[in-house]
N, C-alpha and C. Protein backbone atom coordinates (compact mmCIF):
# COMPACT_ATOMS: atom_id res chain seq x y z
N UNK A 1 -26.03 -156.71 28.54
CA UNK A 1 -27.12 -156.15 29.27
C UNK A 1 -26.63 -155.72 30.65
N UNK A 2 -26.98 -154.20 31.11
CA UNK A 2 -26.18 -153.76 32.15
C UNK A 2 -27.95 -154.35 33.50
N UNK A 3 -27.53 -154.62 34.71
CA UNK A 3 -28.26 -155.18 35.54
C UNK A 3 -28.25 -153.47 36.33
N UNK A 4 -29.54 -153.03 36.22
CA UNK A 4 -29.83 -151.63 36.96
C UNK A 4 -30.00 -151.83 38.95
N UNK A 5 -29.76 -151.33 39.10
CA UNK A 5 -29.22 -151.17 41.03
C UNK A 5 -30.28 -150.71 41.28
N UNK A 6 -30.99 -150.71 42.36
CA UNK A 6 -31.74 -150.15 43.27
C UNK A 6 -31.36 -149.14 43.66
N UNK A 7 -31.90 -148.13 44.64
CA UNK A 7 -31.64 -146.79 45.03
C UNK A 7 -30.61 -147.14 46.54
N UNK A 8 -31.70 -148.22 46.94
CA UNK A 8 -30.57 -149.33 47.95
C UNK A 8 -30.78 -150.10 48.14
N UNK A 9 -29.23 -150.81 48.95
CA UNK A 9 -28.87 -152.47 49.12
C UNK A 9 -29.85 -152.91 50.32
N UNK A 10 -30.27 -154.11 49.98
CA UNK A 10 -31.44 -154.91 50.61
C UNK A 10 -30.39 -155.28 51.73
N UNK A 11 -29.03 -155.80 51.32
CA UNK A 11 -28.15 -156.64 52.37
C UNK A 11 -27.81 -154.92 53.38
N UNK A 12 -27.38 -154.13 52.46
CA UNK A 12 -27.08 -153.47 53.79
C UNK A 12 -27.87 -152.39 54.90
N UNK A 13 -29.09 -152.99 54.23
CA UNK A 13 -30.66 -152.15 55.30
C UNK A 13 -30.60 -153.29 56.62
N UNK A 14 -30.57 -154.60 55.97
CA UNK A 14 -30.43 -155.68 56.95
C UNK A 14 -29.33 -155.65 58.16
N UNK A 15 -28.44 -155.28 57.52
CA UNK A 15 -27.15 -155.32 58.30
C UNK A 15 -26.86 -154.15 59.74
N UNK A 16 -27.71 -153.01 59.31
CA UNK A 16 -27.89 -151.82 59.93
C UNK A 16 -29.01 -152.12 61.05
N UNK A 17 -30.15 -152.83 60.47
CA UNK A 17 -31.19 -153.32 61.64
C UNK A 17 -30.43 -154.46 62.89
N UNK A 18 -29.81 -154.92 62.33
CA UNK A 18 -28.90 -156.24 62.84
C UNK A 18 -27.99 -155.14 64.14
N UNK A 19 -27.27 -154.57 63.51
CA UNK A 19 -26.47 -153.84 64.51
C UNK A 19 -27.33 -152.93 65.49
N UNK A 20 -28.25 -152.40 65.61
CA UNK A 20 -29.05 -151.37 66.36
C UNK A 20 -29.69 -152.66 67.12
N UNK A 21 -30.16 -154.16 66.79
CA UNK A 21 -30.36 -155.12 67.53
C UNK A 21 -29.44 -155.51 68.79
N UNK A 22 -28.28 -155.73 68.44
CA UNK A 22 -27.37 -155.96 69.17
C UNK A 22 -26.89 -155.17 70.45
N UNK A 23 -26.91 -153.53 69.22
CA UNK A 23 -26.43 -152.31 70.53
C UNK A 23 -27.73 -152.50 71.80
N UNK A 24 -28.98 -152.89 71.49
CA UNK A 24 -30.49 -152.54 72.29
C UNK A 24 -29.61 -153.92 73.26
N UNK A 25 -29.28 -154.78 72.82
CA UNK A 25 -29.04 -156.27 73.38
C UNK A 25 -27.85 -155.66 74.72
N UNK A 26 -26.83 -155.24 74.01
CA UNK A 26 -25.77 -154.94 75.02
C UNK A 26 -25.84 -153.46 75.99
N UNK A 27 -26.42 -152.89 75.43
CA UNK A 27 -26.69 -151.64 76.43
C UNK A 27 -26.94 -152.09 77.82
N UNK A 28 -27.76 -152.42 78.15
CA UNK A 28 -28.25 -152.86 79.78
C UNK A 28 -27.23 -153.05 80.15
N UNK A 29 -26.29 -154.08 80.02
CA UNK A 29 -25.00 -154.78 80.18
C UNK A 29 -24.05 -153.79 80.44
N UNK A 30 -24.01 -152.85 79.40
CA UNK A 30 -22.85 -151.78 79.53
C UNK A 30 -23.06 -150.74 80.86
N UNK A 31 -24.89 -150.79 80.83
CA UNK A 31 -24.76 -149.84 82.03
C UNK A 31 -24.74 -150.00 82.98
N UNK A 32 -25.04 -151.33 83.51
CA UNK A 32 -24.78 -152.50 84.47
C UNK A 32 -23.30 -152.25 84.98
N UNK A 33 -22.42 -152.15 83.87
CA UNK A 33 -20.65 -152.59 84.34
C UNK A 33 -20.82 -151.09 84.95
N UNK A 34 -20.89 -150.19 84.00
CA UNK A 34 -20.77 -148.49 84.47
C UNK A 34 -21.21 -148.48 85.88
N UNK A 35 -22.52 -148.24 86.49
CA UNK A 35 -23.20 -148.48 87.78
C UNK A 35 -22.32 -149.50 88.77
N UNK A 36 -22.11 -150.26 88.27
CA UNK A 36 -20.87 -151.10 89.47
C UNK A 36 -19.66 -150.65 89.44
N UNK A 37 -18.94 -149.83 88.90
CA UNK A 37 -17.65 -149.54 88.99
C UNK A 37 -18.09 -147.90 89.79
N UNK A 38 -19.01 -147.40 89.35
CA UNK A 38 -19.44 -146.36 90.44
C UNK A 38 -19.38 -147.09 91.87
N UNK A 39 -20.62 -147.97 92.13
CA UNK A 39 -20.69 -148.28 93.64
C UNK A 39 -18.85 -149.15 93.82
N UNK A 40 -18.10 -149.73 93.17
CA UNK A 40 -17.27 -150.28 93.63
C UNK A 40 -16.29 -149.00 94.45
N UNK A 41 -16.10 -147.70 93.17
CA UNK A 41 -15.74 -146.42 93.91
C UNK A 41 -16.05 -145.57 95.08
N UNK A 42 -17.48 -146.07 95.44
CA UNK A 42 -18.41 -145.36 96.73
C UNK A 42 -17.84 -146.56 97.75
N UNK A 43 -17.58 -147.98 97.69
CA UNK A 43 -17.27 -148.47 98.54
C UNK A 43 -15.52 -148.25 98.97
N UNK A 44 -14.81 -147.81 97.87
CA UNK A 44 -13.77 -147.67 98.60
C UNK A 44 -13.55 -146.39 98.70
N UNK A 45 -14.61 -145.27 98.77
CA UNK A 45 -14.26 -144.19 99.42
C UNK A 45 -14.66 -144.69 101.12
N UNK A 46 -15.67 -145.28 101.38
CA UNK A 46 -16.60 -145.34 102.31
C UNK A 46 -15.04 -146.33 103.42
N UNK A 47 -14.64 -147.24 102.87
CA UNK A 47 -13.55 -147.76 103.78
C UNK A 47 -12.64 -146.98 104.21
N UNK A 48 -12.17 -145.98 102.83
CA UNK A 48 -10.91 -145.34 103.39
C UNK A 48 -11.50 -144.49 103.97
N UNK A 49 -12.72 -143.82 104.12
CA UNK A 49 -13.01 -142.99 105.09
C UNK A 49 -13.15 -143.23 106.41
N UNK A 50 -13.99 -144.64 106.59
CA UNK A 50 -13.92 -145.20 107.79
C UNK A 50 -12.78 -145.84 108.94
N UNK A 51 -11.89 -145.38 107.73
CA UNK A 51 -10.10 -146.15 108.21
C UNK A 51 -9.89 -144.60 108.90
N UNK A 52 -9.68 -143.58 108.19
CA UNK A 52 -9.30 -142.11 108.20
C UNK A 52 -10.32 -141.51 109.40
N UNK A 53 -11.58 -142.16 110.12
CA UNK A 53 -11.65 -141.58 111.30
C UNK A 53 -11.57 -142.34 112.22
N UNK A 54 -11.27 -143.60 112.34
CA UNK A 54 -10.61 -144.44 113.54
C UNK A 54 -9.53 -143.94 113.87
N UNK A 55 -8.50 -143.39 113.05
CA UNK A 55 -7.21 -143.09 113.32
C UNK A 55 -7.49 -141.61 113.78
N UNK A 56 -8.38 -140.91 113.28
CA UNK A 56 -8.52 -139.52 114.00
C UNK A 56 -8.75 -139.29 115.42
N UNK A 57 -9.66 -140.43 115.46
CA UNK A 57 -10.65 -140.97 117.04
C UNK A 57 -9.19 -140.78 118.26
N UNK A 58 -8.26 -142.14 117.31
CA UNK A 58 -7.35 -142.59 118.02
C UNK A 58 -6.28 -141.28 118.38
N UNK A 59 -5.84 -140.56 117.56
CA UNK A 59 -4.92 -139.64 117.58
C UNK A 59 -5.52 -138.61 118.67
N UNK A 60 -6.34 -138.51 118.90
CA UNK A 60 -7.55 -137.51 120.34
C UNK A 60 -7.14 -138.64 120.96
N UNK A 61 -7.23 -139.90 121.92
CA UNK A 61 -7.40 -141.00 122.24
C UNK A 61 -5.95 -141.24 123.16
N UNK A 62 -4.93 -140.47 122.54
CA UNK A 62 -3.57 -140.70 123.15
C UNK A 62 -3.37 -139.73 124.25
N UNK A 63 -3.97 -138.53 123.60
CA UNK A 63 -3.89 -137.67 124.76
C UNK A 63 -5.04 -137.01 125.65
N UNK A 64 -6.53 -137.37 125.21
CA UNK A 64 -7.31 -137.31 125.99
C UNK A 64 -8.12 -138.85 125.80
N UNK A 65 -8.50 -139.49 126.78
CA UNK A 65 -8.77 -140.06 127.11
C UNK A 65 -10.73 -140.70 127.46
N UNK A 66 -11.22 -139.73 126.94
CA UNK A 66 -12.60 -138.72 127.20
C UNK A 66 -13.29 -139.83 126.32
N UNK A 67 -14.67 -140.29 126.60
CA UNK A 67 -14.42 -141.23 125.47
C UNK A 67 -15.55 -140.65 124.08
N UNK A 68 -16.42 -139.30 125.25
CA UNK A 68 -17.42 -138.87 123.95
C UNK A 68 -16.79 -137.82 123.43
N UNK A 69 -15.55 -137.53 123.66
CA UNK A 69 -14.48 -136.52 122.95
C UNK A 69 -14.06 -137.65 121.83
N UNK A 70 -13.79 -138.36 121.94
CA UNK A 70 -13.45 -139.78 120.42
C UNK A 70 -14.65 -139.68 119.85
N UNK A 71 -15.61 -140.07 120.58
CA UNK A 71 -16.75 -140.46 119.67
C UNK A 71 -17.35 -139.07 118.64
N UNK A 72 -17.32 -138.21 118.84
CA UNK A 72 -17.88 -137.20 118.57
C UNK A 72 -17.18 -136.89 117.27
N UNK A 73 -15.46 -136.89 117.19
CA UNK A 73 -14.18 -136.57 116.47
C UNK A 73 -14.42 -137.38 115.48
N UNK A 74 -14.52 -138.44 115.97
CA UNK A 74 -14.39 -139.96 114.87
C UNK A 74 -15.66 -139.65 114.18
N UNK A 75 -17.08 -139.77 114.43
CA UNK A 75 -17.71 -139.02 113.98
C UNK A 75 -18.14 -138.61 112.97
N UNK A 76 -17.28 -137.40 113.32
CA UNK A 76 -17.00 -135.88 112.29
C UNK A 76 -16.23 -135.99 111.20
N UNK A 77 -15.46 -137.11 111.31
CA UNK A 77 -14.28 -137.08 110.59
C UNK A 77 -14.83 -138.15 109.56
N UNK A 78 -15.76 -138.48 109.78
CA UNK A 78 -16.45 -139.90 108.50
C UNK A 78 -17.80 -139.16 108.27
N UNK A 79 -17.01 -138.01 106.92
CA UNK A 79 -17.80 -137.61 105.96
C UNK A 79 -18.87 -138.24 105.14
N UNK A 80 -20.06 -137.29 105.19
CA UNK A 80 -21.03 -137.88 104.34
C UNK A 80 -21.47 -139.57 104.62
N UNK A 81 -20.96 -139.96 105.73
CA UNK A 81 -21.27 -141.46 105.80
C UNK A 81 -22.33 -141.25 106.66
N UNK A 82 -22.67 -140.57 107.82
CA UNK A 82 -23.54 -140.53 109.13
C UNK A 82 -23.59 -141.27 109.48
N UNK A 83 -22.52 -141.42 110.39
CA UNK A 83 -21.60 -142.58 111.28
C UNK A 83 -22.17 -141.55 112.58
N UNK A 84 -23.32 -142.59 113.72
CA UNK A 84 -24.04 -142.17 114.99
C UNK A 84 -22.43 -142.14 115.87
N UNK A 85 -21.76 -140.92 116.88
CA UNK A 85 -21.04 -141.19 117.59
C UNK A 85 -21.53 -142.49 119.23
N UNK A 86 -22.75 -142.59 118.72
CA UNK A 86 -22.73 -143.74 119.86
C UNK A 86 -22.18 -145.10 119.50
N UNK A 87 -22.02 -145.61 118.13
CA UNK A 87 -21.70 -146.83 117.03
C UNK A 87 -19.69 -146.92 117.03
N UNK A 88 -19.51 -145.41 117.33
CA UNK A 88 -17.74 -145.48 118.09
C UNK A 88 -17.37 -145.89 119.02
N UNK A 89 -16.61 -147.10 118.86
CA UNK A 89 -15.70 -148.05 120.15
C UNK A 89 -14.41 -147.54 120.71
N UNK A 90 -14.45 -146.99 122.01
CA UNK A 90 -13.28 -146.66 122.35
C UNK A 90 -12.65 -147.60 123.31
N UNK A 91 -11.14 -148.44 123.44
CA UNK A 91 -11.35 -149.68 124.24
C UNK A 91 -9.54 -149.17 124.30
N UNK A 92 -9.32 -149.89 125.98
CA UNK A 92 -7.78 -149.59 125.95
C UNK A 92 -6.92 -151.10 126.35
N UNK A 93 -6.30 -151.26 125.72
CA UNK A 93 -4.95 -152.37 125.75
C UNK A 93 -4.25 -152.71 126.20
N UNK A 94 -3.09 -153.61 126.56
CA UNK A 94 -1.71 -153.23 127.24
C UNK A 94 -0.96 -153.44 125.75
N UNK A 95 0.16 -152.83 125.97
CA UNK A 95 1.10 -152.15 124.89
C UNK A 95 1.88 -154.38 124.51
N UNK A 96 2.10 -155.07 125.59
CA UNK A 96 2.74 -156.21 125.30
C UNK A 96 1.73 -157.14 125.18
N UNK A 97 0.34 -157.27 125.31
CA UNK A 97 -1.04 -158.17 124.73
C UNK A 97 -1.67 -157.42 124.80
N UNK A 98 -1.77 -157.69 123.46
CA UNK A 98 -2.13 -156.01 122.46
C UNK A 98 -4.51 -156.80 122.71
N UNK A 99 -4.42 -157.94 123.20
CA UNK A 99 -6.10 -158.52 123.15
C UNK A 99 -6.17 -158.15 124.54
N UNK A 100 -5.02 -157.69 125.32
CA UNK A 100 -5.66 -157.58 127.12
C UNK A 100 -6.31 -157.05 127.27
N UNK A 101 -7.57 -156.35 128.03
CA UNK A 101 -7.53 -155.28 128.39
C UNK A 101 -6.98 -154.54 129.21
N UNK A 102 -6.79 -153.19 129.08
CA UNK A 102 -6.04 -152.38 130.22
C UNK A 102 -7.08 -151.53 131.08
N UNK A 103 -6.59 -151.96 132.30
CA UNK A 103 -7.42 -151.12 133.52
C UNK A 103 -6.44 -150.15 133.83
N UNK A 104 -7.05 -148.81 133.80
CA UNK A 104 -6.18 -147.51 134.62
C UNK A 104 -7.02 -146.66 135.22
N UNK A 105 -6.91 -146.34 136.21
CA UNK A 105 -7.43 -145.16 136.72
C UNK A 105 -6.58 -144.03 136.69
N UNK A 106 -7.77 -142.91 136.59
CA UNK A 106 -7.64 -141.70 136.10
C UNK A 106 -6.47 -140.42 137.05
N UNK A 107 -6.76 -140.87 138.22
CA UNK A 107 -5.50 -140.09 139.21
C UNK A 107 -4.22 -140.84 139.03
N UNK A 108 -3.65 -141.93 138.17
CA UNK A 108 -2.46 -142.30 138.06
C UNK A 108 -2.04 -142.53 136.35
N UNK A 109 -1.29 -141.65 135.60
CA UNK A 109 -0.78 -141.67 134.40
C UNK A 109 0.02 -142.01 133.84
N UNK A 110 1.10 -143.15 135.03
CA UNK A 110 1.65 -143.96 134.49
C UNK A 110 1.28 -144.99 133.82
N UNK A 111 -0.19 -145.87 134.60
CA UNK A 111 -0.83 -147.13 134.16
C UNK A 111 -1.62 -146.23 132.66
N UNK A 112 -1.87 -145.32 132.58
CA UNK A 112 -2.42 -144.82 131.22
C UNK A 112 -1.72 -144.82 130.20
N UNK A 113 -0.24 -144.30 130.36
CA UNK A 113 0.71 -144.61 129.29
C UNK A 113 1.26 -145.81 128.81
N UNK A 114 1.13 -147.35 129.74
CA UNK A 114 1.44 -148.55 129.32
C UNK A 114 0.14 -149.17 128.50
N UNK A 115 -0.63 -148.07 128.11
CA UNK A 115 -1.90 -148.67 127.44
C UNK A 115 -1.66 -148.47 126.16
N UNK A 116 -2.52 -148.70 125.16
CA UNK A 116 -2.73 -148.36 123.96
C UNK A 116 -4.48 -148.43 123.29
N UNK A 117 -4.54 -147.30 123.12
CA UNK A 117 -5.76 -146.84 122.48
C UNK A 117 -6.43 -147.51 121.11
N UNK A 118 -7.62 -148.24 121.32
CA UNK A 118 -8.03 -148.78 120.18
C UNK A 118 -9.26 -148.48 119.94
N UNK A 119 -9.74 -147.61 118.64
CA UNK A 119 -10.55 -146.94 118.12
C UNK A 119 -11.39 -147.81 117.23
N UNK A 120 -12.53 -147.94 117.18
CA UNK A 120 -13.35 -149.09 115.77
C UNK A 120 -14.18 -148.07 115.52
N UNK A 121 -14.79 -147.85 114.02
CA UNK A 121 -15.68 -147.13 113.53
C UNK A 121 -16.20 -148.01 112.87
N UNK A 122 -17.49 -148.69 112.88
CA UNK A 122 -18.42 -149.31 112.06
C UNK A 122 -19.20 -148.43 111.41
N UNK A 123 -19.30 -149.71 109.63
CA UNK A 123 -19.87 -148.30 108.65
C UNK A 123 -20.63 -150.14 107.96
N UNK A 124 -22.11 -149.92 107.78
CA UNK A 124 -22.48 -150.66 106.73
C UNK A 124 -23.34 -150.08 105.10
N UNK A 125 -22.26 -150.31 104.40
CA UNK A 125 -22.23 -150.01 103.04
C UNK A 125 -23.36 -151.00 102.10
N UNK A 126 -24.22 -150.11 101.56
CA UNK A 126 -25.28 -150.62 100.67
C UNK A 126 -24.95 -150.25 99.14
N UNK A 127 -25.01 -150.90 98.34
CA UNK A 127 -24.67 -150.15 97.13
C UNK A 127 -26.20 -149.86 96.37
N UNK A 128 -25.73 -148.56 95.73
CA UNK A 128 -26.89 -147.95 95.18
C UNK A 128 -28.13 -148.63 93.95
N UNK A 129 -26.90 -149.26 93.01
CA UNK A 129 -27.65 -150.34 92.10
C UNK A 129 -28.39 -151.49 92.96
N UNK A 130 -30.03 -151.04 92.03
CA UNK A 130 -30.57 -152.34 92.99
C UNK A 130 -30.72 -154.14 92.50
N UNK A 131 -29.72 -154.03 91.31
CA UNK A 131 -29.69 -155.43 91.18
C UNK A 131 -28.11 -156.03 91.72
N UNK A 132 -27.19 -154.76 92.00
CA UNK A 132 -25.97 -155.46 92.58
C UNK A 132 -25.86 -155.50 93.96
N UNK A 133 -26.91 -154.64 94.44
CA UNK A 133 -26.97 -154.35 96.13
C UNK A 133 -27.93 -155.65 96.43
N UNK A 134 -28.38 -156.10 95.60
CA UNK A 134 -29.37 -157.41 96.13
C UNK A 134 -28.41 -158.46 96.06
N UNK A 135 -27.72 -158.19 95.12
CA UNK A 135 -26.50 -159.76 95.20
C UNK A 135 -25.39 -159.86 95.98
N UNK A 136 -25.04 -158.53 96.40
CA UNK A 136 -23.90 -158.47 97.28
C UNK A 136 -24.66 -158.10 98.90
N UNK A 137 -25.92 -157.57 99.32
CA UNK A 137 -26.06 -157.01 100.32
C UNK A 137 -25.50 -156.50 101.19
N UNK A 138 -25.30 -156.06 102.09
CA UNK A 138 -24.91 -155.20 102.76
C UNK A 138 -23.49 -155.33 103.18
N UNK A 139 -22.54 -155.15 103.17
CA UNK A 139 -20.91 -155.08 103.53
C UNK A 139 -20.78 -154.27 104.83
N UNK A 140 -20.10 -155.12 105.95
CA UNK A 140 -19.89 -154.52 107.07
C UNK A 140 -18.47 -154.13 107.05
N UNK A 141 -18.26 -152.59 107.21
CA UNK A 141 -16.78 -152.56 107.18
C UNK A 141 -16.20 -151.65 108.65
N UNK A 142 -15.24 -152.15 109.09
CA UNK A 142 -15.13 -151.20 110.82
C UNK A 142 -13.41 -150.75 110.20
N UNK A 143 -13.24 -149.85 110.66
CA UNK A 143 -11.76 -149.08 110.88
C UNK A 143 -11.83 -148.84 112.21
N UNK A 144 -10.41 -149.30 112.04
CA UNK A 144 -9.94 -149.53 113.02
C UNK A 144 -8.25 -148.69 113.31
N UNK A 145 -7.83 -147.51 114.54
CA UNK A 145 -6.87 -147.67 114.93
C UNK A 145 -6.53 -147.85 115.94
N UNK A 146 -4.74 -148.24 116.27
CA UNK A 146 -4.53 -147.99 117.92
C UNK A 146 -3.03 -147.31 117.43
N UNK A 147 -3.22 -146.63 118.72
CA UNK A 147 -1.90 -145.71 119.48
C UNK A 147 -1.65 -145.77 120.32
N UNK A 148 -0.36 -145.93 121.03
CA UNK A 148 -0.27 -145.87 121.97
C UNK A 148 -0.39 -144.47 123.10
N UNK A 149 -0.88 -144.40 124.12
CA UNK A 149 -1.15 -143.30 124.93
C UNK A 149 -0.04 -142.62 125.19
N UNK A 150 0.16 -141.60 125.06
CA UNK A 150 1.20 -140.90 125.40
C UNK A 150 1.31 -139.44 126.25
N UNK A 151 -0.04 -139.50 127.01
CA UNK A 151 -0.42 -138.21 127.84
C UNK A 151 -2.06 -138.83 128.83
N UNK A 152 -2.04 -138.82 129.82
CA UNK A 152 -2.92 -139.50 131.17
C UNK A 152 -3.83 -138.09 130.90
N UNK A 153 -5.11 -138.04 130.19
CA UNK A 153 -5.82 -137.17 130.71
C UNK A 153 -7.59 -137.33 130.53
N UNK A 154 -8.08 -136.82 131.32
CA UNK A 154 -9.81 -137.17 131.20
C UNK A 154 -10.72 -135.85 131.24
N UNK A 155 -11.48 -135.65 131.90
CA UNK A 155 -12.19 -134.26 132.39
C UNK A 155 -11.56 -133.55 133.29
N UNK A 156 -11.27 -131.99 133.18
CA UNK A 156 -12.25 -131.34 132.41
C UNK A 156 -11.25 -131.14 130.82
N UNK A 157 -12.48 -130.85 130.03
CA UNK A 157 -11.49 -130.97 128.59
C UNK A 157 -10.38 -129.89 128.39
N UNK A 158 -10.54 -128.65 129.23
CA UNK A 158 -9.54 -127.58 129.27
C UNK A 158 -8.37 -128.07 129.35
N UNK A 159 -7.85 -129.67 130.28
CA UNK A 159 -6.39 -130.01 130.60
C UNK A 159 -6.28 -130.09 129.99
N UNK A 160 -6.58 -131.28 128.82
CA UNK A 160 -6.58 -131.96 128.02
C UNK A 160 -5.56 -131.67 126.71
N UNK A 161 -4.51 -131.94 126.06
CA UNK A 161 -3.60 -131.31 125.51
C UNK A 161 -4.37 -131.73 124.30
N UNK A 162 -4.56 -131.00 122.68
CA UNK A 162 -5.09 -130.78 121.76
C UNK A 162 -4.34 -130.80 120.38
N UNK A 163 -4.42 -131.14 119.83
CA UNK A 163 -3.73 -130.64 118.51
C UNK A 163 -4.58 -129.76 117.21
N UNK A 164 -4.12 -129.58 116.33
CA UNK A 164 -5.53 -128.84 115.52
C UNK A 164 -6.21 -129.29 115.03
């Protein structure tokens, strides 16, 4: 006696509901990881950008001295972040305690050149997902450069030696 088949398998209707269970189960999860490896990418654009206009700040900073000529540069130069040029630190050093501060006045350019220029750009980074931006909150990140001065100059900006 031959045992006649169904049109279909009971086990493998089951097996198919089972898997579309699972995918519904892990999806969230998957898009969860996706969405954080985005914001993990927005945060390290957002540093290296904030690194990339401290050092811009600073590179203006050696040879003019101006300090809303930094602020303005630094700025400009931290794309898409809207970084306020008032939130730019311009602060000067001595070249051998690098924590001193350095006092120079502006009619003498020797005491300007034993300085060194230190630039901070503060940036606070939120990430876009709102269940990873609630667990991590807000990340304060500052870039920071210094250079040393290598040209005494202030107002008017015409002296002021430039690069492009």
């Amino acid at each position: 006696m031959k045992l006649r088949r169904f049109p279909f398998d009971l086990r493998e209707r089951q097996t198919r509901g089972q898997a579309l269970i699972e995918f519904a189960l892990i999806l969230p999860l998957l898009i969860l990881l996706l969405l954080g490896i985005f914001d993990f990418g927005r945060a390290v654009y957002a540093y290296n950008t904030v690194n990339n206009a401290a050092r811009e700040g600073a590179r203006l900073a050696i040879v003019d001295q101006t300090e809303g000529h930094v602020q303005d540069l630094a700025a400009q130069r931290a794309v898409s972040l809207g970084i306020d040029p008032d939130d730019v630190t311009m602060e000067f050093h001595k070249v051998h305690a690098p924590e001193t501060p350095c006092e120079f006045a502006p009619g003498n350019p020797r005491m300007a050149i034993s300085c060194v220029a230190v630039v901070r750009v503060p940036y606070g980074y939120t990430a876009i997902t709102p269940i990873i931006g609630n667990l991590v909150g807000t990340i304060n990140m500052t870039g920071e450069a210094r250079f040393p001065i290598s040209h005494s100059c202030l107002e008017p900006p015409d002296a002021c030696p430039r690069g492009n």
